[in-house]
C-alpha atoms as a PDB file:
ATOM      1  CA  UNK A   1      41.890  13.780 -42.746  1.00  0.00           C
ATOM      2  CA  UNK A   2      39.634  12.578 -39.869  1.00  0.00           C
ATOM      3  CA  UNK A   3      37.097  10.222 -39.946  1.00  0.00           C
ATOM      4  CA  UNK A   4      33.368  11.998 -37.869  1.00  0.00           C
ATOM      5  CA  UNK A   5      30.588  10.111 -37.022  1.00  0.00           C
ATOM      6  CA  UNK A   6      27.693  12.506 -35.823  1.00  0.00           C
ATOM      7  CA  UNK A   7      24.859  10.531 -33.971  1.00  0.00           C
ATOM      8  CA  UNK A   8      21.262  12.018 -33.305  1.00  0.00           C
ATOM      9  CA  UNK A   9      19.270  10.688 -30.882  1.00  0.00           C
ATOM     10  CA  UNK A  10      16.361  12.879 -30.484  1.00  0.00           C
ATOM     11  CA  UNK A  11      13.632  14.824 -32.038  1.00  0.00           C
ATOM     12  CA  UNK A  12      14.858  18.340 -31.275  1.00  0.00           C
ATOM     13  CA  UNK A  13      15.078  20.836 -33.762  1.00  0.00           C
ATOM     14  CA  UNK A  14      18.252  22.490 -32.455  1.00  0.00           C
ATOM     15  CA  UNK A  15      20.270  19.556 -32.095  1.00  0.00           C
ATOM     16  CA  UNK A  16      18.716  18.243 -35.700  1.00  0.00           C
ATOM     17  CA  UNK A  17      20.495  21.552 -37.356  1.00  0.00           C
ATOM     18  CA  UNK A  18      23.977  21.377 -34.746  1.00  0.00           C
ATOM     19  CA  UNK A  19      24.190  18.125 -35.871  1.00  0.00           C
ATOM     20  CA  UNK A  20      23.427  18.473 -39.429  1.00  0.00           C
ATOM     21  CA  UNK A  21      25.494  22.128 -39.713  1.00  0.00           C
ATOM     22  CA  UNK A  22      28.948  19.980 -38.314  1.00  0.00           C
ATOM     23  CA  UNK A  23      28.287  16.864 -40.657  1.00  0.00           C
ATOM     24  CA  UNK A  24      28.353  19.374 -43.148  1.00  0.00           C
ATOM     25  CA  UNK A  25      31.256  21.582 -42.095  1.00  0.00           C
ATOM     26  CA  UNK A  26      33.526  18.615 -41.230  1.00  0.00           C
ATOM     27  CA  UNK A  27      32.603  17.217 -44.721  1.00  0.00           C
ATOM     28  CA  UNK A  28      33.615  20.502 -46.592  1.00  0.00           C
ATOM     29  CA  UNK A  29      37.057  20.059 -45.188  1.00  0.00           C
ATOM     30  CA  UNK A  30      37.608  17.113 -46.542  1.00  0.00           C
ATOM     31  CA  UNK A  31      36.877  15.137 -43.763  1.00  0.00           C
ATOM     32  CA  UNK A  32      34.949  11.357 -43.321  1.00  0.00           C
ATOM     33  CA  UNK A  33      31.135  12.005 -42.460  1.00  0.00           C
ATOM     34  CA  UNK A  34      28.792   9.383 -41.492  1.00  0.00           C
ATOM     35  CA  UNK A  35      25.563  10.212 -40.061  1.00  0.00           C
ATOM     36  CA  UNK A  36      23.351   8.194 -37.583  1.00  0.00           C
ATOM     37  CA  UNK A  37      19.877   8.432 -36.101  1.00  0.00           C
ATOM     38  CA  UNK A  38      18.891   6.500 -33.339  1.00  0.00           C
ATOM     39  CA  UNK A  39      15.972   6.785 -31.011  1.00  0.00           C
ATOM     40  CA  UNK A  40      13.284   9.377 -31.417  1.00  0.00           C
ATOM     41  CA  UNK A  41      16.507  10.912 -33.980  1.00  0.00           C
ATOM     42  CA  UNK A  42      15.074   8.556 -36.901  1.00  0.00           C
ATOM     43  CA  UNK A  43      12.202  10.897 -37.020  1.00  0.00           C
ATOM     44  CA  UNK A  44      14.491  13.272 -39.119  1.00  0.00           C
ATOM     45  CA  UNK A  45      14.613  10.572 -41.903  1.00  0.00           C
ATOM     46  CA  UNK A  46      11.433  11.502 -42.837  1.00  0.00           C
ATOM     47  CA  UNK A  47      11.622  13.518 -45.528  1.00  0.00           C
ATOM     48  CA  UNK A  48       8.355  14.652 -45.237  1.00  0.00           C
ATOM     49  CA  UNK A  49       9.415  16.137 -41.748  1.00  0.00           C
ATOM     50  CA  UNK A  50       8.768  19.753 -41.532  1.00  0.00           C
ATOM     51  CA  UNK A  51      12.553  21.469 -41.653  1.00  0.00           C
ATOM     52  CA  UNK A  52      12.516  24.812 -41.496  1.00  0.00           C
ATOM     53  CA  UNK A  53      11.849  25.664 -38.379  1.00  0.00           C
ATOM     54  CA  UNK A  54      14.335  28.296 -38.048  1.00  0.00           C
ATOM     55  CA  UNK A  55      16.763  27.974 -34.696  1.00  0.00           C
ATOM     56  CA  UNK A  56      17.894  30.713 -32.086  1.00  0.00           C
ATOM     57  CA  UNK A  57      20.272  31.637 -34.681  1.00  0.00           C
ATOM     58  CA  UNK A  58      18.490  31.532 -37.798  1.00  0.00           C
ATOM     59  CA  UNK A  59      19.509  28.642 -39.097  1.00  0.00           C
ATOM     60  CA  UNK A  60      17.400  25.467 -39.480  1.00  0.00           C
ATOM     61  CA  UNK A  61      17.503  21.559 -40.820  1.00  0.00           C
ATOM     62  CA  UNK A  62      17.220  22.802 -43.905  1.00  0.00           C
ATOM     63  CA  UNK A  63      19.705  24.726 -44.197  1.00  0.00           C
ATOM     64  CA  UNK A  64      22.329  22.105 -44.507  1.00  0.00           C
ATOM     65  CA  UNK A  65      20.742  18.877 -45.354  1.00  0.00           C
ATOM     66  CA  UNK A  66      19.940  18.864 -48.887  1.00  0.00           C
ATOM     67  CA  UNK A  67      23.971  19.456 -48.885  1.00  0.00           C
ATOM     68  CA  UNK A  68      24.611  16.211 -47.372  1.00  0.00           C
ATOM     69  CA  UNK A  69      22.005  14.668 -49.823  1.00  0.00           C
ATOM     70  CA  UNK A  70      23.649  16.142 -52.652  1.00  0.00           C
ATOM     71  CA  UNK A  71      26.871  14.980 -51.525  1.00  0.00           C
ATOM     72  CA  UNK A  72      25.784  11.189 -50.489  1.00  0.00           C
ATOM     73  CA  UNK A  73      26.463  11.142 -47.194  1.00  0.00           C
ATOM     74  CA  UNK A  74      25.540   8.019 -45.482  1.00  0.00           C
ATOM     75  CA  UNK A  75      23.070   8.455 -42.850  1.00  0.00           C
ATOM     76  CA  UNK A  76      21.868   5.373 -41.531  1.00  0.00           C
ATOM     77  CA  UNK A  77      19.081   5.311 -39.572  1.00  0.00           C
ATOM     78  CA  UNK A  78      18.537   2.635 -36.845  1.00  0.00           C
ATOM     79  CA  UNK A  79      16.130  -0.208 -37.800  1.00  0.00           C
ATOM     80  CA  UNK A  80      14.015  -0.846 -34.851  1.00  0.00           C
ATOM     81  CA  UNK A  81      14.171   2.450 -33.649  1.00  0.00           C
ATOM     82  CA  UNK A  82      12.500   3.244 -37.016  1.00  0.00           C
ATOM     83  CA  UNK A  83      10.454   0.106 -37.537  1.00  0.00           C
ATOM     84  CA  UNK A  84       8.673   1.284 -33.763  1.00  0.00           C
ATOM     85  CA  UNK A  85       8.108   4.515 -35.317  1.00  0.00           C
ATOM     86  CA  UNK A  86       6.814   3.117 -38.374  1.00  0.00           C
ATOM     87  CA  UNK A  87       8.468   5.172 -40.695  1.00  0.00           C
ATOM     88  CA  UNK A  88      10.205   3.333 -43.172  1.00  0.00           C
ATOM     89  CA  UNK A  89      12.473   3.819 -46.615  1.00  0.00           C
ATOM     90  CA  UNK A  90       9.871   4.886 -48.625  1.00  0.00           C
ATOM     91  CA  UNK A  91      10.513   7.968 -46.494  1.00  0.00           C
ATOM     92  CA  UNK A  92      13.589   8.364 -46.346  1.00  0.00           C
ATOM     93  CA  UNK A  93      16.193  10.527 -48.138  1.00  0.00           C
ATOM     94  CA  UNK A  94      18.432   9.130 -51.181  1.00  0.00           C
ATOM     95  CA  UNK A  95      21.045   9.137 -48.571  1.00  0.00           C
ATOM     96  CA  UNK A  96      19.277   7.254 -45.932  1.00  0.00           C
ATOM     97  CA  UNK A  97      19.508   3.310 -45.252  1.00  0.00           C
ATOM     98  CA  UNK A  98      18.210   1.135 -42.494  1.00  0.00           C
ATOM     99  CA  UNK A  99      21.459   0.130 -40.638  1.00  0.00           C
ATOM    100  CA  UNK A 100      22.260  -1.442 -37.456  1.00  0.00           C
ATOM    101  CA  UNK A 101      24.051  -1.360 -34.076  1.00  0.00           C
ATOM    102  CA  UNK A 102      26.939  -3.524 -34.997  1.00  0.00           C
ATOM    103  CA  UNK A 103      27.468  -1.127 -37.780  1.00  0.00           C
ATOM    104  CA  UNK A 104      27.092   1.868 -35.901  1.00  0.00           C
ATOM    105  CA  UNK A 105      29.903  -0.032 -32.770  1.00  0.00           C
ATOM    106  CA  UNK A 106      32.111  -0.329 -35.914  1.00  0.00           C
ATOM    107  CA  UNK A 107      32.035   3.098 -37.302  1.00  0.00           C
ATOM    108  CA  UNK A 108      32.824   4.421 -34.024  1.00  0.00           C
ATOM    109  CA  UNK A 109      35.575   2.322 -33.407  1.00  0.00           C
ATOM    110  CA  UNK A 110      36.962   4.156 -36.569  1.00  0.00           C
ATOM    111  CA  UNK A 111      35.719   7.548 -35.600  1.00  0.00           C
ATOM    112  CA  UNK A 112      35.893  10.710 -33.604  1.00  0.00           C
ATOM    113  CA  UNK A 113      31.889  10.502 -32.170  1.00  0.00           C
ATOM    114  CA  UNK A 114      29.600  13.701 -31.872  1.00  0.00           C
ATOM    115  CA  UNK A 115      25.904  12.939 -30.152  1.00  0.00           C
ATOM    116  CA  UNK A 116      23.205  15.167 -30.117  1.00  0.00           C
END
């Protein structure tokens, strides 16, 4: 199987749930998932974040995230970007870690890469 590493970089709803729907398919076929958030993407850690705001297509955040928590699928979410932003873990999903560039180069390296 491959090995997917799905990066979100902003704070848009619809590419929150593309992003969140393919982590989720590509990890129901057995594949490698890791998450990332990055930029104004770290604002999805919060899990306070309103996530049902429903899509185009009727589909939302929601509707596949408490999958990938229930499943443990790293999502790391970049440090400074979320230090700036003052969220921090306290907020964050069981899933969700504070994690860095270097990590995120070498996960990549390993990876087919999806950005949103």
């Amino acid at each position: 199987m491959a090995n997917f590493l799905f990066v979100l970089s902003q704070d848009d709803n619809v590419k929150a749930t593309r992003c969140l729907q393919f982590a989720k398919i590509a990890h129901s076929k057995g594949h490698v998932v890791n998450i990332f958030l990055i930029d104004d993407g770290v604002l999805w850690a919060n899990k306070h974040k309103y996530l049902t705001q429903q899509t185009q297509t009727g589909d939302c955040p929601n509707d596949y995230l408490p999958y990938l928590v229930e499943n443990h699928i790293p999502i790391g979410v970049c440090t400074p970007c979320a230090k700036n932003r003052q969220i921090d873990e306290t907020k964050f999903f069981p899933n969700m870690l504070l994690d860095g560039g270097p990590h995120l180069i070498d996960m990549a390296a390993e990876a087919k890469v999806f950005n949103f």
